[in-house]
Protein backbone atom coordinates (compact mmCIF):
# COMPACT_ATOMS: atom_id res chain seq x y z
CA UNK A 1 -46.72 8.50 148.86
CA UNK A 2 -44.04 5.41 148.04
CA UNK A 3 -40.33 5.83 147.46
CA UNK A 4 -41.06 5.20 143.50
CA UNK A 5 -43.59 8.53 143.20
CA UNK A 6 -40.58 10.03 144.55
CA UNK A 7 -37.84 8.70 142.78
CA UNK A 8 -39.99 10.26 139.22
CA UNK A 9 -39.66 13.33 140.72
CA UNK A 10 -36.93 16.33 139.98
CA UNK A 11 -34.61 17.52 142.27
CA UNK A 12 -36.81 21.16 142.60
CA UNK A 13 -40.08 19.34 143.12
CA UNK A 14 -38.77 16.92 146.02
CA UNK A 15 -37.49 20.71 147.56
CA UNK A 16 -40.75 22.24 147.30
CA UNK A 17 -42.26 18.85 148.84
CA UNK A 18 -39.72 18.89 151.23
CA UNK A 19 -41.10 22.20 152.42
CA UNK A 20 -44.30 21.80 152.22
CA UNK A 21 -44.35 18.41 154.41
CA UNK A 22 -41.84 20.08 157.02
CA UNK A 23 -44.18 23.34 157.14
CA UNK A 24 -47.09 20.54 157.52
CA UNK A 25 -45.11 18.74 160.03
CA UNK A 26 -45.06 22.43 162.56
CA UNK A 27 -48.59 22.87 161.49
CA UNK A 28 -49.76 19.60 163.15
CA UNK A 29 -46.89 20.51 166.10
CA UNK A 30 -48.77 23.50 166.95
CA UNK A 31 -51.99 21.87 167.13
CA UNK A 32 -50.82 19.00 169.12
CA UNK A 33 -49.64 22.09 171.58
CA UNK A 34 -52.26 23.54 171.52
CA UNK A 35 -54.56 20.69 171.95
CA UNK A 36 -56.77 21.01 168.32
CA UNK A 37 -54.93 17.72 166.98
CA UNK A 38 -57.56 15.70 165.78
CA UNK A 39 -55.39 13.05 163.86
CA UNK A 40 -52.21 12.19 166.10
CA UNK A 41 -51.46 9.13 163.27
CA UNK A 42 -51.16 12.14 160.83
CA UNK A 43 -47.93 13.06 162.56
CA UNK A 44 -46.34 9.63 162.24
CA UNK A 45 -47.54 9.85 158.28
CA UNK A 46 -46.20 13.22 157.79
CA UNK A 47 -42.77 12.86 159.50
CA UNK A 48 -42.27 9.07 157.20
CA UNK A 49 -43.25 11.05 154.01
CA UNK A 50 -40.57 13.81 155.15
CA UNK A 51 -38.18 11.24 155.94
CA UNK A 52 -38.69 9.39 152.57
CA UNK A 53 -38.37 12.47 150.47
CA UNK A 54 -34.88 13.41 152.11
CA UNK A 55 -34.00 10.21 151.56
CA UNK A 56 -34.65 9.93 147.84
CA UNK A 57 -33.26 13.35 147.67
CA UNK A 58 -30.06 11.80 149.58
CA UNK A 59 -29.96 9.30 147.17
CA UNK A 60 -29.95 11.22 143.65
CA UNK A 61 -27.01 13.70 145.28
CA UNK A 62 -24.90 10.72 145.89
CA UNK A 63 -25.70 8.74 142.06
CA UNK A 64 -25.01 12.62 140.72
CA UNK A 65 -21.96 13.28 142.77
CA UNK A 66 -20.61 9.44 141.94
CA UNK A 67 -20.95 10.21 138.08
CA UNK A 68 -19.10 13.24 137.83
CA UNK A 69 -16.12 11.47 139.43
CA UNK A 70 -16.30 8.92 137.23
């Protein structure tokens, strides 16, 4: 998933990915805990993909915020 996918997404649909990658993100914890991980690169993928959508997210509150004070 790339910053652009993102960006074409609305602010309730980069929540519910939000959630779904974080509740992804303690899946694969547990595993790795429990010693079933069979992908430990799928961590690394998961937590960049979290950290992009926050990001965007980040990003369209502050353009939203910065237009009303205009």
């Amino acid at each position: 998933m790339n910053a652009t996918e993102l960006r074409n997404m609305t602010a309730g649909e980069l929540e519910a990915k939000e959630r779904e990658l974080a509740d992804q993100l303690f899946a694969l914890r547990l595993q790795k805990t429990t010693g079933q991980l069979e992908n430990p690169a799928k961590m690394r993928l998961v937590r960049r993909d979290l950290a992009r959508v926050l990001t965007v997210a980040r990003q369209m509150r502050n353009e939203g915020s910065a237009e009303q004070e205009r």
